[in-house]
C-alpha atoms as a PDB file:
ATOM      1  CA  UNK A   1      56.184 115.256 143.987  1.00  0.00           C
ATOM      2  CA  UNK A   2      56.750 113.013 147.429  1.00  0.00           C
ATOM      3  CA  UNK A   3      57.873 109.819 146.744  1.00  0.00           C
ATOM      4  CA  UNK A   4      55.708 106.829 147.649  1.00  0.00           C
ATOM      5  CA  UNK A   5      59.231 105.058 148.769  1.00  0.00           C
ATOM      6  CA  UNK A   6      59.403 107.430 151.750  1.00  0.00           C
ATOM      7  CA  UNK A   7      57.076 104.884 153.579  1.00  0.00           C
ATOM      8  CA  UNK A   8      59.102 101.311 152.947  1.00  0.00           C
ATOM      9  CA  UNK A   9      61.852 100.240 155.406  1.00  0.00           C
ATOM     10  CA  UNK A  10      63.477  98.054 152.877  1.00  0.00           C
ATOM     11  CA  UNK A  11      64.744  99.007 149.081  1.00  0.00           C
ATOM     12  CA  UNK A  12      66.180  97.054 146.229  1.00  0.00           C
ATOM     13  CA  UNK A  13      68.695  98.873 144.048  1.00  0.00           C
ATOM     14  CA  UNK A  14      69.049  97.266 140.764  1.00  0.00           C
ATOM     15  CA  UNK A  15      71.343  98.534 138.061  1.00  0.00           C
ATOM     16  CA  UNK A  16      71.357  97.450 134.506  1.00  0.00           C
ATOM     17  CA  UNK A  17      73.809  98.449 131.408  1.00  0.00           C
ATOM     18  CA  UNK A  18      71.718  98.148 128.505  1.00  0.00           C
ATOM     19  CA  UNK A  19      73.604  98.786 125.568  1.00  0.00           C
ATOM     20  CA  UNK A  20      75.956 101.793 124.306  1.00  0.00           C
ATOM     21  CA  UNK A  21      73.709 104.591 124.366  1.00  0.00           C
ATOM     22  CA  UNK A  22      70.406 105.682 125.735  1.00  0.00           C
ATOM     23  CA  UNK A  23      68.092 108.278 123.932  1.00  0.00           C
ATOM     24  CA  UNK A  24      66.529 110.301 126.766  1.00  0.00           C
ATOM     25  CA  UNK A  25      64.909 113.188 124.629  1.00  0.00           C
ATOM     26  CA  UNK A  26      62.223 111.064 124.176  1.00  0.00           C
ATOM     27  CA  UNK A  27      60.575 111.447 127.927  1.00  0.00           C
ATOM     28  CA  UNK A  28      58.628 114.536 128.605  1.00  0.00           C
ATOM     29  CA  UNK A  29      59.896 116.613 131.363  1.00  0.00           C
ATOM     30  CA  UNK A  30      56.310 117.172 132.771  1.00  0.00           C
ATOM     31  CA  UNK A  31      56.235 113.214 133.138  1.00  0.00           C
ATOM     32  CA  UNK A  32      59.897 113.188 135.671  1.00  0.00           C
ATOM     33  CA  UNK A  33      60.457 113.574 138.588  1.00  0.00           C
ATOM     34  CA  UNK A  34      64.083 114.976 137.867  1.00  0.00           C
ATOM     35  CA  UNK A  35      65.462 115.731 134.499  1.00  0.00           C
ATOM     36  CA  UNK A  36      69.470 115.819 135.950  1.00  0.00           C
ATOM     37  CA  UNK A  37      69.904 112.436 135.913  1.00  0.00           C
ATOM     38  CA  UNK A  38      66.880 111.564 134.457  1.00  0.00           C
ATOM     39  CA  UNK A  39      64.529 110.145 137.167  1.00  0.00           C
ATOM     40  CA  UNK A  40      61.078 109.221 136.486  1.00  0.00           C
ATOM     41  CA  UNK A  41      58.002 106.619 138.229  1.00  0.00           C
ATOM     42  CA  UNK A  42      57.428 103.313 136.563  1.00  0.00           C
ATOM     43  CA  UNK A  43      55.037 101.942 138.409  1.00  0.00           C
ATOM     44  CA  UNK A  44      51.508 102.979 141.044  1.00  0.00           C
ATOM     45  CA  UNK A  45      53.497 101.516 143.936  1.00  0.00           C
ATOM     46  CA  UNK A  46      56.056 104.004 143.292  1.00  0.00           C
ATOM     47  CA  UNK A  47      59.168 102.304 141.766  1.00  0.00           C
ATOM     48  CA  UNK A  48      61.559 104.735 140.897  1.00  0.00           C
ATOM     49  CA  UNK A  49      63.793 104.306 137.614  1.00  0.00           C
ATOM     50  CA  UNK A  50      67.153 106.837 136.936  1.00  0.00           C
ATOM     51  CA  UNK A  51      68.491 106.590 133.734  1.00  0.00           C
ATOM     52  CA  UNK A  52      71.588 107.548 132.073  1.00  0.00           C
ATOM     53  CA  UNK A  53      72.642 108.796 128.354  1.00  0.00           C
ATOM     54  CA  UNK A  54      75.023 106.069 128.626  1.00  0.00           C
ATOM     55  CA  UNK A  55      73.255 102.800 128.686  1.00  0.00           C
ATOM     56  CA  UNK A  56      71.996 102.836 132.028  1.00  0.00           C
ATOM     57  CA  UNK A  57      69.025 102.701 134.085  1.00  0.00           C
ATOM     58  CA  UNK A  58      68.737 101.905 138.224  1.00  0.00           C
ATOM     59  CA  UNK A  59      65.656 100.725 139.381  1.00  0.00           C
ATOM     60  CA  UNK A  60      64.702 101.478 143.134  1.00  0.00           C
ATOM     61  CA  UNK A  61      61.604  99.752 144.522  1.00  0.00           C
ATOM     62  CA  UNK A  62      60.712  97.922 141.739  1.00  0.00           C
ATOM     63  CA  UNK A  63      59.052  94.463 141.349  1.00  0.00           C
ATOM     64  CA  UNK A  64      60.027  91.702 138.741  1.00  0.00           C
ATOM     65  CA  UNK A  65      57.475  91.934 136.534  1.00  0.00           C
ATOM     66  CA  UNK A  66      57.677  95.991 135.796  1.00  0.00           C
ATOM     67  CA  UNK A  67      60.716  95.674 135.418  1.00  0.00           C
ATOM     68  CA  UNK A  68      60.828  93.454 133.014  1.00  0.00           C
ATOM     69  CA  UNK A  69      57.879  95.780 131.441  1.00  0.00           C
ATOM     70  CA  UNK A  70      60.027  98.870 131.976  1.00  0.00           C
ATOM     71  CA  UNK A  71      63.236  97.515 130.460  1.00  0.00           C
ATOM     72  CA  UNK A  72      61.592  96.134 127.360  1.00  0.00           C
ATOM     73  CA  UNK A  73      60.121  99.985 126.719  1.00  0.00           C
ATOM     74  CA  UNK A  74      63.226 101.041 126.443  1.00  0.00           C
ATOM     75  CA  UNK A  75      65.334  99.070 123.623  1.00  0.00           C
ATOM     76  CA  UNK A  76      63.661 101.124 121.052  1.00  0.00           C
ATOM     77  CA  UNK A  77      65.495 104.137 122.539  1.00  0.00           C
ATOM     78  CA  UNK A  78      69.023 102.249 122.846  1.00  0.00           C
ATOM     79  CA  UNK A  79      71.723 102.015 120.678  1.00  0.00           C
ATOM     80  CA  UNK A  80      73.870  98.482 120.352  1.00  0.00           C
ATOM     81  CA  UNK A  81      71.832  96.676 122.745  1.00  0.00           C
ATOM     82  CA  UNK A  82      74.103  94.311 124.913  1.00  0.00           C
ATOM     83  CA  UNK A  83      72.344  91.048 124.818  1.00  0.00           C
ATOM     84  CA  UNK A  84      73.614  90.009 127.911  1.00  0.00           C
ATOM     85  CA  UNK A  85      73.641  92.986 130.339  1.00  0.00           C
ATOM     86  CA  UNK A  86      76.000  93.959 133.131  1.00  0.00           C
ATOM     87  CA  UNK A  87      73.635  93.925 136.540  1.00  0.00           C
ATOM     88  CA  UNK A  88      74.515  94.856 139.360  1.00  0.00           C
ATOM     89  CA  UNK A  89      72.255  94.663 142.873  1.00  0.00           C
ATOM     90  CA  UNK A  90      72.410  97.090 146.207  1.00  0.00           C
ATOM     91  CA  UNK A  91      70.210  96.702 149.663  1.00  0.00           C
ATOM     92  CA  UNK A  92      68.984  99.453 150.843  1.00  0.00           C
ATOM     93  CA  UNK A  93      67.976  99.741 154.420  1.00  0.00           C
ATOM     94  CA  UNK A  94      65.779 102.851 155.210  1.00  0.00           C
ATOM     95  CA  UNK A  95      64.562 104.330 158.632  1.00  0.00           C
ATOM     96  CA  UNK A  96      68.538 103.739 160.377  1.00  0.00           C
ATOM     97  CA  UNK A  97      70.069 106.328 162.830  1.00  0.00           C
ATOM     98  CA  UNK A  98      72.886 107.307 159.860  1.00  0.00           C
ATOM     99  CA  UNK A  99      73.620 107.052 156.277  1.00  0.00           C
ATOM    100  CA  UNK A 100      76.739 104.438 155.905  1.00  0.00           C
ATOM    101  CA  UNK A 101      77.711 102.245 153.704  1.00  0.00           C
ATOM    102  CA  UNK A 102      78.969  98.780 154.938  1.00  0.00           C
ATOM    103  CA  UNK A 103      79.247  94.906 152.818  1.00  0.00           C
ATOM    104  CA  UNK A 104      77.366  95.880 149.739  1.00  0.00           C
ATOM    105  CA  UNK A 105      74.519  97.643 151.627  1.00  0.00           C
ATOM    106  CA  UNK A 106      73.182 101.181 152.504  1.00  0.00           C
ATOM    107  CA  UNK A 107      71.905 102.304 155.298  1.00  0.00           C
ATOM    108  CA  UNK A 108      69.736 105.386 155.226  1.00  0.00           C
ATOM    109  CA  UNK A 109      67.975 107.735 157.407  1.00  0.00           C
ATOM    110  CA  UNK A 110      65.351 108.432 154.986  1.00  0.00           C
ATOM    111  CA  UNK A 111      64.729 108.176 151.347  1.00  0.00           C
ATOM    112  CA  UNK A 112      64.588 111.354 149.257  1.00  0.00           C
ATOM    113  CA  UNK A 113      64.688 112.058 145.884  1.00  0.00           C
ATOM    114  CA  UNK A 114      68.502 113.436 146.123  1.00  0.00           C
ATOM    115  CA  UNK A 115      69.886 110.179 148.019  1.00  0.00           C
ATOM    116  CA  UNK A 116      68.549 107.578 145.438  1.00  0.00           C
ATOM    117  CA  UNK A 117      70.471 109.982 142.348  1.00  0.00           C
ATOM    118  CA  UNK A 118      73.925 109.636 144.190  1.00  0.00           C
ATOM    119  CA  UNK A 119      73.666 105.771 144.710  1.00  0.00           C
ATOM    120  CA  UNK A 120      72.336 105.228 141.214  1.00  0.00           C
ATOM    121  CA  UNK A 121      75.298 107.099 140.419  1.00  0.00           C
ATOM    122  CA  UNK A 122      77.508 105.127 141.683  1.00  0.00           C
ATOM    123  CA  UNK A 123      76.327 101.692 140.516  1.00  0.00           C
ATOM    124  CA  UNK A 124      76.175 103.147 137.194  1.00  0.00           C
ATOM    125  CA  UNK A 125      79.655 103.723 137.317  1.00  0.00           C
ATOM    126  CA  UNK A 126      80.730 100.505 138.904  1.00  0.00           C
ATOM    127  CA  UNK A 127      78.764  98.836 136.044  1.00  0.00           C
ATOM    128  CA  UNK A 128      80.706 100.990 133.276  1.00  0.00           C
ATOM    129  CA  UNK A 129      83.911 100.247 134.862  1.00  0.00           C
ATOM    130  CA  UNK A 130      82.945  96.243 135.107  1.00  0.00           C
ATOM    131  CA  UNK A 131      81.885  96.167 131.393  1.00  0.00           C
ATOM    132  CA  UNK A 132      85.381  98.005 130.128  1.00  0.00           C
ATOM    133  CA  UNK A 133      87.287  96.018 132.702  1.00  0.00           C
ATOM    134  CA  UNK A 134      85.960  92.663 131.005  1.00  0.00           C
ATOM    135  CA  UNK A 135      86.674  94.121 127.366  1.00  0.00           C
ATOM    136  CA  UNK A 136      90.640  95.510 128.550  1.00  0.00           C
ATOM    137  CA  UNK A 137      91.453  91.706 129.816  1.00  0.00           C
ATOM    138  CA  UNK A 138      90.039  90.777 126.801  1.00  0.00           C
ATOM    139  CA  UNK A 139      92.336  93.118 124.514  1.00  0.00           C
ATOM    140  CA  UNK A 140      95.351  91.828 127.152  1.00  0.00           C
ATOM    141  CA  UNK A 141      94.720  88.266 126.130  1.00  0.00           C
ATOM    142  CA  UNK A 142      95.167  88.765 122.386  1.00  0.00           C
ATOM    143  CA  UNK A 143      97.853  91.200 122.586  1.00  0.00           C
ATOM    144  CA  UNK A 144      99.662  89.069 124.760  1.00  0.00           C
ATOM    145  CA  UNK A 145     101.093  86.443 122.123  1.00  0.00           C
ATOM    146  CA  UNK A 146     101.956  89.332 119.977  1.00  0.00           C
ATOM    147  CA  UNK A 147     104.672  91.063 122.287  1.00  0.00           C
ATOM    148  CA  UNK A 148     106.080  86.989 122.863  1.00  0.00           C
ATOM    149  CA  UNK A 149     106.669  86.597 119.554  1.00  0.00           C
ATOM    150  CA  UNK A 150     108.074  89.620 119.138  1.00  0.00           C
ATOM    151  CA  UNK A 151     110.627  88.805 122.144  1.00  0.00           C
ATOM    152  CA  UNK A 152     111.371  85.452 121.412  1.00  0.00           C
ATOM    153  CA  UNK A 153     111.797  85.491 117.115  1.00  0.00           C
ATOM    154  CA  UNK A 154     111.740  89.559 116.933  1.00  0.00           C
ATOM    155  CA  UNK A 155     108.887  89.702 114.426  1.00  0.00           C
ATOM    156  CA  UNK A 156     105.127  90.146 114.342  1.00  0.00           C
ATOM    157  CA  UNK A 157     103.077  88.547 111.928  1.00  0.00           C
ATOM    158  CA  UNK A 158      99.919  90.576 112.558  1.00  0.00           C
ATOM    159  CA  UNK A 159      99.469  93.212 110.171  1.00  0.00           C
ATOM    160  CA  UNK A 160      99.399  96.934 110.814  1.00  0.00           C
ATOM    161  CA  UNK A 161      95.777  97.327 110.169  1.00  0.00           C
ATOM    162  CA  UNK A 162      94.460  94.605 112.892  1.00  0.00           C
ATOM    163  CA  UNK A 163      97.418  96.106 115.350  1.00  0.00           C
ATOM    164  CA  UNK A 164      96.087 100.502 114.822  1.00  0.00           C
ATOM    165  CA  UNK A 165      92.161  98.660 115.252  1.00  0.00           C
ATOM    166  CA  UNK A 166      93.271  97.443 119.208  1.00  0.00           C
ATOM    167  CA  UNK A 167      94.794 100.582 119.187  1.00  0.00           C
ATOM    168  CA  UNK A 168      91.504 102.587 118.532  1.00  0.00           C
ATOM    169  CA  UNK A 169      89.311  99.796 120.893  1.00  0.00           C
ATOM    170  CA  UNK A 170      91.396 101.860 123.430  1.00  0.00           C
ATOM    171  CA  UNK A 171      90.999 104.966 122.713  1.00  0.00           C
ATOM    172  CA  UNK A 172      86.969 104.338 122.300  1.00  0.00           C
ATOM    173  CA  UNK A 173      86.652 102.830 125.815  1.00  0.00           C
ATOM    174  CA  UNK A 174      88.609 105.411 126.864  1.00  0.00           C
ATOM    175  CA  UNK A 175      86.433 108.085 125.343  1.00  0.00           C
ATOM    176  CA  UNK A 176      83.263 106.625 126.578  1.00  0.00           C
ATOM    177  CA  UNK A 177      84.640 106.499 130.204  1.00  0.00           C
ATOM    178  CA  UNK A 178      85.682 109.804 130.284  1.00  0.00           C
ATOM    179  CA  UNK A 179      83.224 111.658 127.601  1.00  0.00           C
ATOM    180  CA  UNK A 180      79.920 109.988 128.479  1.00  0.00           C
ATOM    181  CA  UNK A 181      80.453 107.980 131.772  1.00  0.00           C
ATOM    182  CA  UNK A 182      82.298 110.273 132.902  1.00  0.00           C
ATOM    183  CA  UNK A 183      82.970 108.176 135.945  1.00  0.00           C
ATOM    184  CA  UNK A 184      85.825 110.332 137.181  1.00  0.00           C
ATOM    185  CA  UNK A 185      83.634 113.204 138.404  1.00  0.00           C
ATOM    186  CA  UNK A 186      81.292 113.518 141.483  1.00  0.00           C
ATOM    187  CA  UNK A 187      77.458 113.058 140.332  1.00  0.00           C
ATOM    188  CA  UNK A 188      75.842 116.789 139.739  1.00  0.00           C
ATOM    189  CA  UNK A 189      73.230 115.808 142.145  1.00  0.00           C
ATOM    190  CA  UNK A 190      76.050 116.661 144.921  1.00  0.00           C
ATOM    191  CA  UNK A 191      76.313 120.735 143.692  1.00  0.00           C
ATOM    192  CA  UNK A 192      72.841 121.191 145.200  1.00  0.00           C
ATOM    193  CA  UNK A 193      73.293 118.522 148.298  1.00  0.00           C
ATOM    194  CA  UNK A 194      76.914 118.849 149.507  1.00  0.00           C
ATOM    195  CA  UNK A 195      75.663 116.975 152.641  1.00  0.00           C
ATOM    196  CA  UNK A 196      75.552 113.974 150.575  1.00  0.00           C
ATOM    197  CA  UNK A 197      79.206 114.250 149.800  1.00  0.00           C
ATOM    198  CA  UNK A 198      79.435 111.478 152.642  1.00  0.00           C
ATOM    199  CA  UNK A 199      77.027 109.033 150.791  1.00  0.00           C
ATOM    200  CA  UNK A 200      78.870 108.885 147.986  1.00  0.00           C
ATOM    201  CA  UNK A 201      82.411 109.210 149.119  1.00  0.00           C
ATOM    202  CA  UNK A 202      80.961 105.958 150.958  1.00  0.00           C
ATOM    203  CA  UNK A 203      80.080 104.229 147.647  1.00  0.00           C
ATOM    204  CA  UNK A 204      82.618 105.176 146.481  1.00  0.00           C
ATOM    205  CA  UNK A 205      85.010 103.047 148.298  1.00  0.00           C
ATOM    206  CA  UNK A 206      82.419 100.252 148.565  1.00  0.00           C
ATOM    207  CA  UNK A 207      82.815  99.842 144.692  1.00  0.00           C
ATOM    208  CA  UNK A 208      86.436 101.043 144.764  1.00  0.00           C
ATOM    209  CA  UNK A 209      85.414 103.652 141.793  1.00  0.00           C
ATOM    210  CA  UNK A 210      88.919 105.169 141.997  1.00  0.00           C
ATOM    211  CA  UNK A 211      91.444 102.369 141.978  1.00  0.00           C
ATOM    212  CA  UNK A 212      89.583 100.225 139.428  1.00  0.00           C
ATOM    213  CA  UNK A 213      89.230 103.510 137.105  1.00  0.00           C
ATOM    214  CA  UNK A 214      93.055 104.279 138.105  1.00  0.00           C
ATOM    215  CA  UNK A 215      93.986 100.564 137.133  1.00  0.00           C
ATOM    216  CA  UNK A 216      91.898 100.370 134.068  1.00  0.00           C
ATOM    217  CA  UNK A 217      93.911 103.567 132.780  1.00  0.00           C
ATOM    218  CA  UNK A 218      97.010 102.181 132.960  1.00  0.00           C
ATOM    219  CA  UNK A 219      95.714  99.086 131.658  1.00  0.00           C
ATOM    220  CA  UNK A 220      94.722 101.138 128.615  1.00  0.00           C
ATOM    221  CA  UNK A 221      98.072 103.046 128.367  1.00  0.00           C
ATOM    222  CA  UNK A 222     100.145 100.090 128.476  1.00  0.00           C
ATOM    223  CA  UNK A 223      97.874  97.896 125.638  1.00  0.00           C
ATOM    224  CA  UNK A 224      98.027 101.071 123.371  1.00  0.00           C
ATOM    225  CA  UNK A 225     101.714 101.491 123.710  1.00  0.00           C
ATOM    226  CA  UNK A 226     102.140  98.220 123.114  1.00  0.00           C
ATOM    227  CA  UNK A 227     100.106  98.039 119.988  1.00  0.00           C
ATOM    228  CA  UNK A 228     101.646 100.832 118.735  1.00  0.00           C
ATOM    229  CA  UNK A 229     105.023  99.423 119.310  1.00  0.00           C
ATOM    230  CA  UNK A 230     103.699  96.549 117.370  1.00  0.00           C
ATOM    231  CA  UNK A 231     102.344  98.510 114.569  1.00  0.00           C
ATOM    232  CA  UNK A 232     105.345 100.500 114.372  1.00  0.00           C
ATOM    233  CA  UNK A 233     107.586  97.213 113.913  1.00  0.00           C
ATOM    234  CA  UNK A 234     105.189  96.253 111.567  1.00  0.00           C
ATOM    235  CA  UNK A 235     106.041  99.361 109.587  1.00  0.00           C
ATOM    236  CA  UNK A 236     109.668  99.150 109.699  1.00  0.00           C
ATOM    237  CA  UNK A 237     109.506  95.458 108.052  1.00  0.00           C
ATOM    238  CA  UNK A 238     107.201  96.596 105.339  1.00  0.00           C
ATOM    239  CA  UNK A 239     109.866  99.677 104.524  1.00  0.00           C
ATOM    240  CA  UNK A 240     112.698  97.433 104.926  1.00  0.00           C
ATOM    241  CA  UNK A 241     110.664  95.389 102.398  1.00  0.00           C
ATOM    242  CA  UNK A 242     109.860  98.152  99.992  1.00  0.00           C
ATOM    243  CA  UNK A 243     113.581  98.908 100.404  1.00  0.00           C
ATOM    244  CA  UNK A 244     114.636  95.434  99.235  1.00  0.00           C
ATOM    245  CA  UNK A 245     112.447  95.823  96.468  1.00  0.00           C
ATOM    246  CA  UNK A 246     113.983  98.984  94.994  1.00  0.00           C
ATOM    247  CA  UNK A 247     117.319  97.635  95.580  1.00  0.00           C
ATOM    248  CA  UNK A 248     116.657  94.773  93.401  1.00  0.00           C
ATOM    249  CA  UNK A 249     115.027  96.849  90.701  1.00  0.00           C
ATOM    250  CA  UNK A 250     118.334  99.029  90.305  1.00  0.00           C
ATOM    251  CA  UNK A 251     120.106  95.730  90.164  1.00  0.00           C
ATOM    252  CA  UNK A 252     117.819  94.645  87.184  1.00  0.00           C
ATOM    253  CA  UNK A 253     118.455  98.007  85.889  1.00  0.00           C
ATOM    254  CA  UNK A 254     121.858  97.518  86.167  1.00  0.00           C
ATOM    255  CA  UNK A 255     122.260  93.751  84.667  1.00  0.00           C
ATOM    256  CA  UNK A 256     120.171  95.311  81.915  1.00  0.00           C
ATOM    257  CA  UNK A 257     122.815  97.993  81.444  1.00  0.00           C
ATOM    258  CA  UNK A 258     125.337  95.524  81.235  1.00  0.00           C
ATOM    259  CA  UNK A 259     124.068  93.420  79.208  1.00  0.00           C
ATOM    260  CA  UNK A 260     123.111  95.619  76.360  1.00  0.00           C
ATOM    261  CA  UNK A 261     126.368  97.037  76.970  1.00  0.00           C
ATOM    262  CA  UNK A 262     128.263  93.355  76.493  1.00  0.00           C
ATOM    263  CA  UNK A 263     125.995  93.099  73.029  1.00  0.00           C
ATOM    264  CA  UNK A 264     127.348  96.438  71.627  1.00  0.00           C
ATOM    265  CA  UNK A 265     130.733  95.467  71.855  1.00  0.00           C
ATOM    266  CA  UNK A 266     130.323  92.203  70.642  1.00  0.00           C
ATOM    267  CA  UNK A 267     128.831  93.616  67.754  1.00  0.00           C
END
């Protein structure tokens, strides 16, 4: 199918994460344009949409209003819908001499089917990375007073259970980055069209998909260490606790001893 976009000299990329998940088996195959990522028509002027399993769908071409329309026939099919989604905008400039990529636009030779794939996967990534980048500073913020109290009076007064949940808020985002985002990988699109290896090496550093994925791990490392260091402190007080505890039972025990020892001899 030849894409009615071939003919404009001017695109709008717009990116949207929706919500956790996105339910693709419901589209019909006969109905796409691509199935790998999923890239379908949404409108007769030939607005393209690409959506992924993860929450997100780029819109190429595509006015306000079906847009709107488009978006709102999808939250049946999405799971924890974000009522405030990350967006995320791109110019695309068609009909240049070559493909580059230069302050927050593209410039293309021509549109195709294969080009539009690779820079919706891009901004797909770049809004996965902004959403879990948001929710890590987040996570810093109320870990923070935790490890200061713990320097300055050597004691936490969160309990175990609220420290292992941050704990496994990391490991989730870090699961869904690497599991369904997967934004560490090249898009498939590029095992078929290896001459687009430029185009999205290009985005690539436009949206700095390495370093803020690279900062964002360690980010994650050091706020799960730290809760676990936490949690782990946490511990030891409750056993030194529980210790306390069985130390003064045996000295009950013991006054006990003694006392109905004291009786039998006064006796």
């Amino acid at each position: 199918m030849e894409l009615l976009l071939k003919n404009r000299a001017e695109l709008k990329a717009h990116g949207l994460l929706l919500g956790d998940r996105l339910d693709l088996k419901s589209f019909k195959i006969a109905d796409c344009l691509a199935t790998t990522p999923l890239t379908l028509e949404v409108d007769a002027q030939g607005g393209v949409a690409v959506l992924f399993r993860y929450g997100v769908v780029v819109l190429f071409g595509v006015n306000d209003r079906d847009e709107v329309r488009f978006v709102e026939s999808l939250k049946p099919l999405l799971t924890n819908p974000y009522q405030m989604p990350e967006m995320e905008t791109l110019e695309i400039h068609c009909g240049r001499s070559s493909i580059k990529v230069q302050s927050g636009a593209v410039s293309l030779d021509d549109v195709s089917l294969e080009k539009l794939q690779v820079i919706a996967d891009a901004l797909s990534k770049n809004l996965m990375l902004s959403l879990y980048e948001k929710k890590v500073a987040g996570e810093f913020d109320k870990i923070e007073p935790l490890a200061q109290e713990l320097a300055t009076h050597g004691k936490v007064s969160a309990g175990s259970r609220k420290l292992l949940s941050k704990i496994g808020h990391m490991l989730l985002i870090q699961h869904r980055m690497v599991g369904r985002a997967e934004i560490g990988d090249k898009p498939e699109t590029l095992w078929n069209h290896s001459h687009l290896e430029g185009l999205y090496a290009g985005l690539e550093d436009e949206f700095e998909l390495k370093e803020r994925q690279s900062a964002l791990d360690r980010k994650l490392g050091l706020i799960s260490d730290t809760a676990q260091t936490l949690a782990d402190v946490w511990d030891n007080k409750q056993l030194h606790k529980l210790e306390w505890y069985v130390i003064g039972l045996i000295l009950f025990e013991i006054v006990i001893s003694l006392f109905e020892l004291g009786d039998k001899f006064l006796r």
